[in-house]
N, C-alpha and C. Protein backbone atom coordinates (compact mmCIF):
# COMPACT_ATOMS: atom_id res chain seq x y z
N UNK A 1 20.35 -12.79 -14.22
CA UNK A 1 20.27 -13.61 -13.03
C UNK A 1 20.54 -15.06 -13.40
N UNK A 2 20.97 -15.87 -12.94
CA UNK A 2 21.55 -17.04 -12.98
C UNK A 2 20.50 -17.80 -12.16
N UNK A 3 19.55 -18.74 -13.12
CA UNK A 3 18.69 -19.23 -12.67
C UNK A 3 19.21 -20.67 -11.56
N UNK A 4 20.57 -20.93 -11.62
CA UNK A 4 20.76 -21.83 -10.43
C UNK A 4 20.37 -20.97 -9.03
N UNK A 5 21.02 -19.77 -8.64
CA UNK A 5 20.96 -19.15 -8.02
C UNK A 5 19.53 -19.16 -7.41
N UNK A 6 18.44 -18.94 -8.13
CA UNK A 6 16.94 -18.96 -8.08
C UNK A 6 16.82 -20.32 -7.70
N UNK A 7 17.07 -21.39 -7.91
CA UNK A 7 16.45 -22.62 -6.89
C UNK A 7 17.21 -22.70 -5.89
N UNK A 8 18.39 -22.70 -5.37
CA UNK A 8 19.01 -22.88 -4.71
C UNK A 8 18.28 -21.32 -3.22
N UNK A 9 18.38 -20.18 -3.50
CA UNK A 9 17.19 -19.35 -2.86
C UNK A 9 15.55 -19.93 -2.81
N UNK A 10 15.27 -20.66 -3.91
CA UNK A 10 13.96 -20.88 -3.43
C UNK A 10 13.97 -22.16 -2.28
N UNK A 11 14.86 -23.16 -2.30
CA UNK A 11 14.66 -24.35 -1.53
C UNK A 11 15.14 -23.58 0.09
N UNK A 12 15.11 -22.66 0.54
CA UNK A 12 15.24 -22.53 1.89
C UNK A 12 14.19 -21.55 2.36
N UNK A 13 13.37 -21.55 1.30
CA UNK A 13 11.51 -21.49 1.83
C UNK A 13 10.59 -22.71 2.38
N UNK A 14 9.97 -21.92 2.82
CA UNK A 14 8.58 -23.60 2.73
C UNK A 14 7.69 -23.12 2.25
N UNK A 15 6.82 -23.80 1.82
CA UNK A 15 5.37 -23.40 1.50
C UNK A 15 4.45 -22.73 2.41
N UNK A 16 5.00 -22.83 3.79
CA UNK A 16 4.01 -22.75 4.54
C UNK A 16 4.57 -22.59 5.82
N UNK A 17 4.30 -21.49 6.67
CA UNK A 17 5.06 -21.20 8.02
C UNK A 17 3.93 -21.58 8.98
N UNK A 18 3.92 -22.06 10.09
CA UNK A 18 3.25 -22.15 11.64
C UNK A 18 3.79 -20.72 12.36
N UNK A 19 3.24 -19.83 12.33
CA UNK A 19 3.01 -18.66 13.34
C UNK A 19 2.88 -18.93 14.68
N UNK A 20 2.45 -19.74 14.96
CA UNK A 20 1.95 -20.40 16.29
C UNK A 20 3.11 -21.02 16.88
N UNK A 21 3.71 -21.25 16.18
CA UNK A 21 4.97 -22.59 17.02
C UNK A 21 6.29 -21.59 16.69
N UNK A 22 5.90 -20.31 16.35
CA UNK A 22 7.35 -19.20 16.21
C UNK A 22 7.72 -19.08 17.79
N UNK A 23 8.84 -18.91 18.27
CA UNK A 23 8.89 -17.70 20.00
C UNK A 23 9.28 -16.62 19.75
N UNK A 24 8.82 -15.87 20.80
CA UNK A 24 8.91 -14.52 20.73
C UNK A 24 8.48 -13.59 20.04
N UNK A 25 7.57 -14.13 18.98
CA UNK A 25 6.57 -13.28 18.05
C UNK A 25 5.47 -12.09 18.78
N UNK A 26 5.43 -11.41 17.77
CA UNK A 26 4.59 -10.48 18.44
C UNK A 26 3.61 -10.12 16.98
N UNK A 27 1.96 -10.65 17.44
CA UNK A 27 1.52 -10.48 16.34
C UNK A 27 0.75 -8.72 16.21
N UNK A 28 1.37 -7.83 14.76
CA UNK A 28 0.87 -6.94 14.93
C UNK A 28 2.09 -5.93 15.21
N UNK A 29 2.99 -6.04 15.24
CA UNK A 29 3.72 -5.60 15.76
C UNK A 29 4.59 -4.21 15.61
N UNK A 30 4.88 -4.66 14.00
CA UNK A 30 4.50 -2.61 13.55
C UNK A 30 3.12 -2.32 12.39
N UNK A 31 2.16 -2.69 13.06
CA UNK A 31 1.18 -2.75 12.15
C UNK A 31 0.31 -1.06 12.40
N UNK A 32 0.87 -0.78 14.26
CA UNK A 32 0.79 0.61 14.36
C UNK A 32 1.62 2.06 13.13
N UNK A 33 2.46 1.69 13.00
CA UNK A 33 3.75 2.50 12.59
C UNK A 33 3.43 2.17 10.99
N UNK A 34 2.68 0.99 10.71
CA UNK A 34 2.71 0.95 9.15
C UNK A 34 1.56 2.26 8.95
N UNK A 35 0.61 1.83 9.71
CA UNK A 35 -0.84 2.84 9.23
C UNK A 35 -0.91 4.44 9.99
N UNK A 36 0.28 4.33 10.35
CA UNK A 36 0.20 6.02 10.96
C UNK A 36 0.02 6.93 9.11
N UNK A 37 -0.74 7.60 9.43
CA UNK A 37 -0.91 8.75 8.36
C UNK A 37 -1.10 7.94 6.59
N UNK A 38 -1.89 6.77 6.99
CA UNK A 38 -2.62 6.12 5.88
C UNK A 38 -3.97 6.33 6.16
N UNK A 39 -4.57 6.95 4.88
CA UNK A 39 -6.13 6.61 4.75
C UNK A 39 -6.46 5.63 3.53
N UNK A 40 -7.18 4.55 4.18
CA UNK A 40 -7.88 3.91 3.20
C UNK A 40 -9.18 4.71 3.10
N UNK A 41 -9.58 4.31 1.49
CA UNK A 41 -11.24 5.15 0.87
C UNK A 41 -11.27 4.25 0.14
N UNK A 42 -12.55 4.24 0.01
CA UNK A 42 -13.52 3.41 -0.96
C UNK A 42 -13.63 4.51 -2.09
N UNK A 43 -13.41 3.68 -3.01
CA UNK A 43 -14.05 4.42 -4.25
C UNK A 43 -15.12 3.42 -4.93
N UNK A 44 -16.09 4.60 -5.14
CA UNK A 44 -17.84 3.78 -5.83
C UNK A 44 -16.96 3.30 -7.17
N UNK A 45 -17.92 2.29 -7.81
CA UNK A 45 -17.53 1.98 -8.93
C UNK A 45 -17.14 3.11 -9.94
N UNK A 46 -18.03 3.70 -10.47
CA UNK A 46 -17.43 4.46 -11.36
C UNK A 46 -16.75 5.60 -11.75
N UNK A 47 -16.27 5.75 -10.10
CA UNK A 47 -15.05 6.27 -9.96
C UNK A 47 -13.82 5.71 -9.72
N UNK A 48 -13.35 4.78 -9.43
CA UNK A 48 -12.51 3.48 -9.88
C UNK A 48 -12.47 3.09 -10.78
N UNK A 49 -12.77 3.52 -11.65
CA UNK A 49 -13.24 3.35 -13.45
C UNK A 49 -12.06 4.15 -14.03
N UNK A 50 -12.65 5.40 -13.48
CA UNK A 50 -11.68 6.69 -14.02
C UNK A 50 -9.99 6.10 -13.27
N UNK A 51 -10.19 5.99 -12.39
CA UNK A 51 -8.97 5.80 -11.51
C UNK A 51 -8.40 4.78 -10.67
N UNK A 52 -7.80 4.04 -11.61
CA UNK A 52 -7.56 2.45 -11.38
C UNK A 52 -6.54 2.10 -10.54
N UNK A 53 -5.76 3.53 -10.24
CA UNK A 53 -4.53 2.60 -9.02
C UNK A 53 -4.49 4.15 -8.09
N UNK A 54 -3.58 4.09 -6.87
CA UNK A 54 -3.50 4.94 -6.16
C UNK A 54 -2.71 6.25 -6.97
N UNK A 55 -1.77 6.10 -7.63
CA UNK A 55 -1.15 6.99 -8.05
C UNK A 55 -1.83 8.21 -8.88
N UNK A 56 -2.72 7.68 -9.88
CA UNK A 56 -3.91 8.57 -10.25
C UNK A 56 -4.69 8.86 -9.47
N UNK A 57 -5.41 8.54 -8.56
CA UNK A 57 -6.10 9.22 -7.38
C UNK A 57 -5.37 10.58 -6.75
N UNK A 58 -4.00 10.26 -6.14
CA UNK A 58 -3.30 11.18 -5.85
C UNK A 58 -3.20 11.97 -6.14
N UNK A 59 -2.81 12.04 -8.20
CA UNK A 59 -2.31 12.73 -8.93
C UNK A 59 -3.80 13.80 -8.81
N UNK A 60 -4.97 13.07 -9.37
CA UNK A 60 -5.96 14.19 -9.37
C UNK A 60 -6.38 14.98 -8.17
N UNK A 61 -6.06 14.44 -7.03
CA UNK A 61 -6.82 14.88 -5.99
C UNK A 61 -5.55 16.16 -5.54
N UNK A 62 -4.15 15.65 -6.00
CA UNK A 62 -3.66 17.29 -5.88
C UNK A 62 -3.90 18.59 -6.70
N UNK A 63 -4.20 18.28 -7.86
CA UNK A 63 -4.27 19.02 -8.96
C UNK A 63 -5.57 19.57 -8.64
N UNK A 64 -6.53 18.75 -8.14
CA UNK A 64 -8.08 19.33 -7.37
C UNK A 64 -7.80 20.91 -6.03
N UNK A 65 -6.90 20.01 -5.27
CA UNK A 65 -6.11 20.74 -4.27
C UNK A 65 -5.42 22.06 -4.60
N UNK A 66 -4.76 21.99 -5.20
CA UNK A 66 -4.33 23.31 -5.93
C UNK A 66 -5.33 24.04 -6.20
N UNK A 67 -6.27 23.99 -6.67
CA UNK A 67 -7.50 25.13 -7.80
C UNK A 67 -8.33 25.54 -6.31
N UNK A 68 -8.16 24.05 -5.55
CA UNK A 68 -9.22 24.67 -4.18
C UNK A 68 -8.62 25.81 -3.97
N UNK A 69 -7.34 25.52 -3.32
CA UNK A 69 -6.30 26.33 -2.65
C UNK A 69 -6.36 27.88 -3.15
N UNK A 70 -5.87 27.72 -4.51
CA UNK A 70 -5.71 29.34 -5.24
C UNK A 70 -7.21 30.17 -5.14
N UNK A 71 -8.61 29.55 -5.44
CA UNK A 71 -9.66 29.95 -5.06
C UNK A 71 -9.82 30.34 -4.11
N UNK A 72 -9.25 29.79 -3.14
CA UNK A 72 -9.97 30.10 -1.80
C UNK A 72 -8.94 31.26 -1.23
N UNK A 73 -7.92 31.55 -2.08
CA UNK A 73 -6.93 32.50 -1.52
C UNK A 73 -7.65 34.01 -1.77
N UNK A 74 -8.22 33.85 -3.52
CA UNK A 74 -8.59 34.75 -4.23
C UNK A 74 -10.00 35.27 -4.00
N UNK A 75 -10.81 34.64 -2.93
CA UNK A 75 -11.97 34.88 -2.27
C UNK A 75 -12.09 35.69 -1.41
């Protein structure tokens, strides 16, 4: 990357936008459509210990899923 490139992109930021003085904003707007079929969970501390980002959560909770699954077939 060609660090001219990088200031010349950064100077047509600001530090700081007014939301308020936008038109036609709509606050919220796909905030429906972001959280369709998201669950947030709390994890207690020391289970956030074991499992420090979402991807390991996932990973175990399918691998959990599976053993339910085949058990409960074999019942």
């Amino acid at each position: 990357m060609n660090p001219e490139n990088d200031d010349e992109l950064n100077d047509e930021l600001l530090d700081e936008y007014d939301f308020s003085k936008m038109e036609n904003g709509v606050r919220g707007k796909y905030a429906q459509q972001y959280h369709e079929g998201v669950k947030l969970i709390m994890l207690e501390a020391d289970v956030a210990q074991v499992f420090p980002d979402a991807k390991s959560v996932n990973d175990a909770l399918r691998a959990l899923s599976k053993i339910i699954l085949q058990h409960q077939k074999t019942a």
